[in-house]
N, C-alpha and C. Protein backbone atom coordinates (compact mmCIF):
# COMPACT_ATOMS: atom_id res chain seq x y z
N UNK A 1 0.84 -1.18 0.00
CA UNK A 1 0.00 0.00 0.00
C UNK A 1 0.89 1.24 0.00
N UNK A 2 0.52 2.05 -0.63
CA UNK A 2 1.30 3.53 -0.80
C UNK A 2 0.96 4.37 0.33
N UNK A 3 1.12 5.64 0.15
CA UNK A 3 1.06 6.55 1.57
C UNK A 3 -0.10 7.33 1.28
N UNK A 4 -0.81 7.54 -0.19
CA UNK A 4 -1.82 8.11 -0.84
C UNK A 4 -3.28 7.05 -0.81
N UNK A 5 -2.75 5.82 -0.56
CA UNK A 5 -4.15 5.01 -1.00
C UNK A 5 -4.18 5.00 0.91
N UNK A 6 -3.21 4.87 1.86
CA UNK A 6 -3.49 4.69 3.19
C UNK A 6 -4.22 6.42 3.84
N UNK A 7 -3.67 7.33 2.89
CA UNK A 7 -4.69 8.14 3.26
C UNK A 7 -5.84 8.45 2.82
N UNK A 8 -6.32 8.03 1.69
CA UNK A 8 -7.71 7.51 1.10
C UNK A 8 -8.15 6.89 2.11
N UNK A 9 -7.92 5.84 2.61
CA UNK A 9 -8.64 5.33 3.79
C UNK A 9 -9.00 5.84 5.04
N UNK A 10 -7.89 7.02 5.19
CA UNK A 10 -8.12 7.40 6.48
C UNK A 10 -9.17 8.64 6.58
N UNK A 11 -8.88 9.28 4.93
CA UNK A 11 -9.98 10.02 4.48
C UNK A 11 -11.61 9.97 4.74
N UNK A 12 -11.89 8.10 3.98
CA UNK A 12 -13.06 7.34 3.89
C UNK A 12 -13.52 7.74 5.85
N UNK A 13 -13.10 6.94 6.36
CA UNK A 13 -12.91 6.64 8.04
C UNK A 13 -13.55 7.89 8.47
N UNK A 14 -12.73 9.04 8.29
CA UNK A 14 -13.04 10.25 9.01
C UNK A 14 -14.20 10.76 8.39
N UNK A 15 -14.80 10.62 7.27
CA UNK A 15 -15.90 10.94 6.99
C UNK A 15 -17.13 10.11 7.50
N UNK A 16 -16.70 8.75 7.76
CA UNK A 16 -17.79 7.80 8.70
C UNK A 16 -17.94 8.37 10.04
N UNK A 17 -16.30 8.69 10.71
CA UNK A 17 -16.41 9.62 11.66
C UNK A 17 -17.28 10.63 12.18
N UNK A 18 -17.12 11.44 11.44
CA UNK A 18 -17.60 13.24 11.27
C UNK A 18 -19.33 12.53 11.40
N UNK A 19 -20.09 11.73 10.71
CA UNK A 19 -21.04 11.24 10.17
C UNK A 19 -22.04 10.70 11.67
N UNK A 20 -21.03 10.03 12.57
CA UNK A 20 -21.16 9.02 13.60
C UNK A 20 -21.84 10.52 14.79
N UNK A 21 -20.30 11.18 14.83
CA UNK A 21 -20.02 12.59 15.62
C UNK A 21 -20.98 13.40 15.76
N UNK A 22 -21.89 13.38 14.18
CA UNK A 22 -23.18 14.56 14.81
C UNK A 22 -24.52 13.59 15.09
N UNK A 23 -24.33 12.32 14.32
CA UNK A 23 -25.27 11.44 15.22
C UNK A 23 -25.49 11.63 16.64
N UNK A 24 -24.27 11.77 17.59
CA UNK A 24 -23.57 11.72 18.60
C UNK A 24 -23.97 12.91 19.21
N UNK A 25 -23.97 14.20 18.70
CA UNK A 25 -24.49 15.23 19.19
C UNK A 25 -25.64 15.28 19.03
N UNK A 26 -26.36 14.65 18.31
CA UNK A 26 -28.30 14.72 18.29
C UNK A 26 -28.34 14.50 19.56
N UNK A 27 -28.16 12.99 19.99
CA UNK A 27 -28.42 12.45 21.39
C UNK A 27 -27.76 13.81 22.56
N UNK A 28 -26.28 14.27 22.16
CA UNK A 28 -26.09 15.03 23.78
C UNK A 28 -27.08 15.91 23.49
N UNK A 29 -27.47 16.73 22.15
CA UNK A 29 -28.52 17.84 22.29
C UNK A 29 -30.22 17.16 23.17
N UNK A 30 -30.34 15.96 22.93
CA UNK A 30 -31.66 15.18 23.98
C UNK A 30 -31.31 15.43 24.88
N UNK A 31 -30.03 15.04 25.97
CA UNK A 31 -29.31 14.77 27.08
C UNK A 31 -29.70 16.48 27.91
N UNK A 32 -29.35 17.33 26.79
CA UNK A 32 -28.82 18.39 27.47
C UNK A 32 -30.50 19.21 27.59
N UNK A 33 -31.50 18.96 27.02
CA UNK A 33 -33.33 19.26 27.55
C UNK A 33 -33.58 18.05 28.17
N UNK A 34 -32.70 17.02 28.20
CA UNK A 34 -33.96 16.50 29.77
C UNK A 34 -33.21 16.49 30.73
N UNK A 35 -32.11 17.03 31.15
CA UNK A 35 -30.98 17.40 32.38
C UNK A 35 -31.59 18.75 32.89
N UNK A 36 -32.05 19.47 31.94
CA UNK A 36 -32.52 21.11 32.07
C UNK A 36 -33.54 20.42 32.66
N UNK A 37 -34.69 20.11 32.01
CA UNK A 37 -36.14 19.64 32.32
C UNK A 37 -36.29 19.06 33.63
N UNK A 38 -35.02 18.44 34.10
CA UNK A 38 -34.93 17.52 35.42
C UNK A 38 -33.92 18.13 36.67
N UNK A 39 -33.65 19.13 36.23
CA UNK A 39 -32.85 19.96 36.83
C UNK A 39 -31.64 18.88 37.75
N UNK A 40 -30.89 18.75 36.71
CA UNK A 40 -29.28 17.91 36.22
C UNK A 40 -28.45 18.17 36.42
N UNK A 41 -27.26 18.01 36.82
CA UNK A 41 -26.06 18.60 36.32
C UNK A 41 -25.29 18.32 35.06
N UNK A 42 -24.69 18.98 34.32
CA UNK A 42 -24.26 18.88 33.02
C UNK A 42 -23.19 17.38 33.12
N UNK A 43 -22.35 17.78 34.37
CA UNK A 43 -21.34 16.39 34.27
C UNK A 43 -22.15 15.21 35.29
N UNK A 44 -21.85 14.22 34.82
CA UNK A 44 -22.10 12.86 35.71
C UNK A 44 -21.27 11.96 35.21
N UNK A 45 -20.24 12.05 36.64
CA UNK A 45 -18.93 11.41 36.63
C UNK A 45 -19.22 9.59 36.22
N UNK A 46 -20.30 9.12 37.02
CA UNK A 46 -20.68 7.78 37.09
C UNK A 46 -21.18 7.46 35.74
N UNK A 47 -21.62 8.40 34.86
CA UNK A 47 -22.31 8.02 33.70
C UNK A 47 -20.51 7.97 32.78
N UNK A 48 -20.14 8.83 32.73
CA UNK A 48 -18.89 8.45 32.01
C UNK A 48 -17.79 7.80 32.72
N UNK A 49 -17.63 7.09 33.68
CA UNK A 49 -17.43 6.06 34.16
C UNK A 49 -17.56 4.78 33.81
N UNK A 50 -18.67 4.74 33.41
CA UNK A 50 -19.31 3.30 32.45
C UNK A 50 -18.87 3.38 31.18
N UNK A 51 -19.10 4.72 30.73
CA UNK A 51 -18.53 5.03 29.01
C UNK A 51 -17.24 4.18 28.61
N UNK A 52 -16.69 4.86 30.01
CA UNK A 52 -15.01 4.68 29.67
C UNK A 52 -14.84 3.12 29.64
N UNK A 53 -15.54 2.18 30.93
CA UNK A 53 -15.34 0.86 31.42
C UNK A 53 -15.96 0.39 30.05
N UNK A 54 -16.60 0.72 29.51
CA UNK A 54 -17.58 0.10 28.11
C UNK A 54 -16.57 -0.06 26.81
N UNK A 55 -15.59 1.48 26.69
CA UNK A 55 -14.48 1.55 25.57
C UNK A 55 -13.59 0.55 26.08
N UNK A 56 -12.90 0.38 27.20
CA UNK A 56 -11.79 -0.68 27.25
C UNK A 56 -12.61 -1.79 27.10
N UNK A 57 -13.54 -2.37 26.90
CA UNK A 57 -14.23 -3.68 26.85
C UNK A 57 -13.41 -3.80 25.38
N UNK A 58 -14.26 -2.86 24.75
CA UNK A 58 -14.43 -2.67 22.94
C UNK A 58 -12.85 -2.64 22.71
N UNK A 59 -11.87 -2.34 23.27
CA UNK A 59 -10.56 -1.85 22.49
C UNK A 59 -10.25 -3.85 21.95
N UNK A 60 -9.69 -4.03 20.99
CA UNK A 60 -9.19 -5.15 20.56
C UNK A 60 -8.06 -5.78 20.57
N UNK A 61 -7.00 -4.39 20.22
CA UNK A 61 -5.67 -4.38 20.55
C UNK A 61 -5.23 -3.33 21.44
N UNK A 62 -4.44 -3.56 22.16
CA UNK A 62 -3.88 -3.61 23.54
C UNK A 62 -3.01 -1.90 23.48
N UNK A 63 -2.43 -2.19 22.19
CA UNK A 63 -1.56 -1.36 21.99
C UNK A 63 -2.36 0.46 21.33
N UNK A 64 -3.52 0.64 21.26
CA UNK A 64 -4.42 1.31 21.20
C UNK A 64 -5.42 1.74 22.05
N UNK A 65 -5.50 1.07 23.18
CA UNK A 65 -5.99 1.80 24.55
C UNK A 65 -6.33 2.77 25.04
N UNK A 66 -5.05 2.83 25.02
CA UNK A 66 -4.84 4.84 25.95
C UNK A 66 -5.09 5.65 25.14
N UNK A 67 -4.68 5.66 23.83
CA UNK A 67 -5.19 6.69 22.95
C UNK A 67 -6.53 6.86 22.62
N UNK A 68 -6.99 5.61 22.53
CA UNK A 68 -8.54 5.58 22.24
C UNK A 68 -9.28 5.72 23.62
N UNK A 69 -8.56 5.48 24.83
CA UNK A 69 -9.15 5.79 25.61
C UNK A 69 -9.55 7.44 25.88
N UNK A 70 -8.06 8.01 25.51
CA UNK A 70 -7.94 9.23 25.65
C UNK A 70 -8.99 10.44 25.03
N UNK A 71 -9.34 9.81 23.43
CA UNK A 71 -10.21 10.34 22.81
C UNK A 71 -11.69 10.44 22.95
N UNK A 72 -11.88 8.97 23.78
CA UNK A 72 -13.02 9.46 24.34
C UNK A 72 -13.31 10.04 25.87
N UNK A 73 -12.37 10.48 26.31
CA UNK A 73 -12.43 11.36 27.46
C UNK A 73 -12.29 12.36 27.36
N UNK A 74 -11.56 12.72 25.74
CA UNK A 74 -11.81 14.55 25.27
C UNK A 74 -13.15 14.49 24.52
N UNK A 75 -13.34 13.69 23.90
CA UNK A 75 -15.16 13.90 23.65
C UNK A 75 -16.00 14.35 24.36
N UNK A 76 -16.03 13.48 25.56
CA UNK A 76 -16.50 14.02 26.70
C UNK A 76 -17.03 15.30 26.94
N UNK A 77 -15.39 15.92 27.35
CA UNK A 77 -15.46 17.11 27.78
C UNK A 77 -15.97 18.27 26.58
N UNK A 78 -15.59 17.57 25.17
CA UNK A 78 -16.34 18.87 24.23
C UNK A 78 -17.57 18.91 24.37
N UNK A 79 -18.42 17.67 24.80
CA UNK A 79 -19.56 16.80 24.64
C UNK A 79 -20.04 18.25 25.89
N UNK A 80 -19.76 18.02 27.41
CA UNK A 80 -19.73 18.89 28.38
C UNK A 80 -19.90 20.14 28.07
N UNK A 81 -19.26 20.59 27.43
CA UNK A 81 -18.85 22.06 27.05
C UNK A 81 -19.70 22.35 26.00
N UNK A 82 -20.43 22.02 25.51
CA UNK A 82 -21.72 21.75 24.09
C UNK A 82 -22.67 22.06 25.20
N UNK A 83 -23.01 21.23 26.06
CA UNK A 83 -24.24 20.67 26.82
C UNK A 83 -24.31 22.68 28.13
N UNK A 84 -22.83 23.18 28.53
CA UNK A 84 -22.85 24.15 29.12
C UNK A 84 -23.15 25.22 28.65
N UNK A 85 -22.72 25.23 27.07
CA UNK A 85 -23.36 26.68 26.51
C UNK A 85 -24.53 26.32 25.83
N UNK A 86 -25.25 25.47 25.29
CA UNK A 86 -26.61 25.25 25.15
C UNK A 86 -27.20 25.68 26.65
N UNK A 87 -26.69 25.60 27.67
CA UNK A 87 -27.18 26.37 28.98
C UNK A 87 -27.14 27.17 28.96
N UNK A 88 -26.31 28.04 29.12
CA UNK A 88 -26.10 29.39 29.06
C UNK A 88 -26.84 30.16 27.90
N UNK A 89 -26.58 29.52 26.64
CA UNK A 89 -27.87 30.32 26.16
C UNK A 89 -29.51 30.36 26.64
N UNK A 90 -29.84 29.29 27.14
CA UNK A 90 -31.36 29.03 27.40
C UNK A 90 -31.79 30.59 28.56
């Protein structure tokens, strides 16, 4: 494989990505009117607690972990930070 067809792929990927990502924000935009509605707090440590225990289930190889762990613990927090200024505007 060349360095052009491996970034074709990584191209393909990130557009499944990007695709997945605002799927992903439909649901925090639900999250973030029934937390308001239920008077919530934006973070719940225990709920991404499970997230995280759920991604190391899913990781396959060993050697991809931490990074993938990592990424979804900055999701998170953009995820957080989405969910705080959809507050702040309301």
């Amino acid at each position: 494989m060349d360095l052009n067809s491996i970034r074709q792929e990584i191209d393909q990927i990130d557009q499944e990505l990007v695709a997945l990502l605002e799927k992903r924000m439909v649901c925090v935009g639900q999250i973030v009117e029934y937390k308001e509605q239920k008077g919530l707090p934006v973070l719940d440590q225990g709920r991404e607690r499970e997230v995280l225990e759920k991604v190391d289930s899913l990781v396959m190889d060993e050697q991809y972990r931490t990074t993938i762990q990592a990424q979804f613990q900055d999701m998170m927090k953009h995820s957080r930070t989405y969910q705080e200024e959809v507050r702040a505007r309301d």
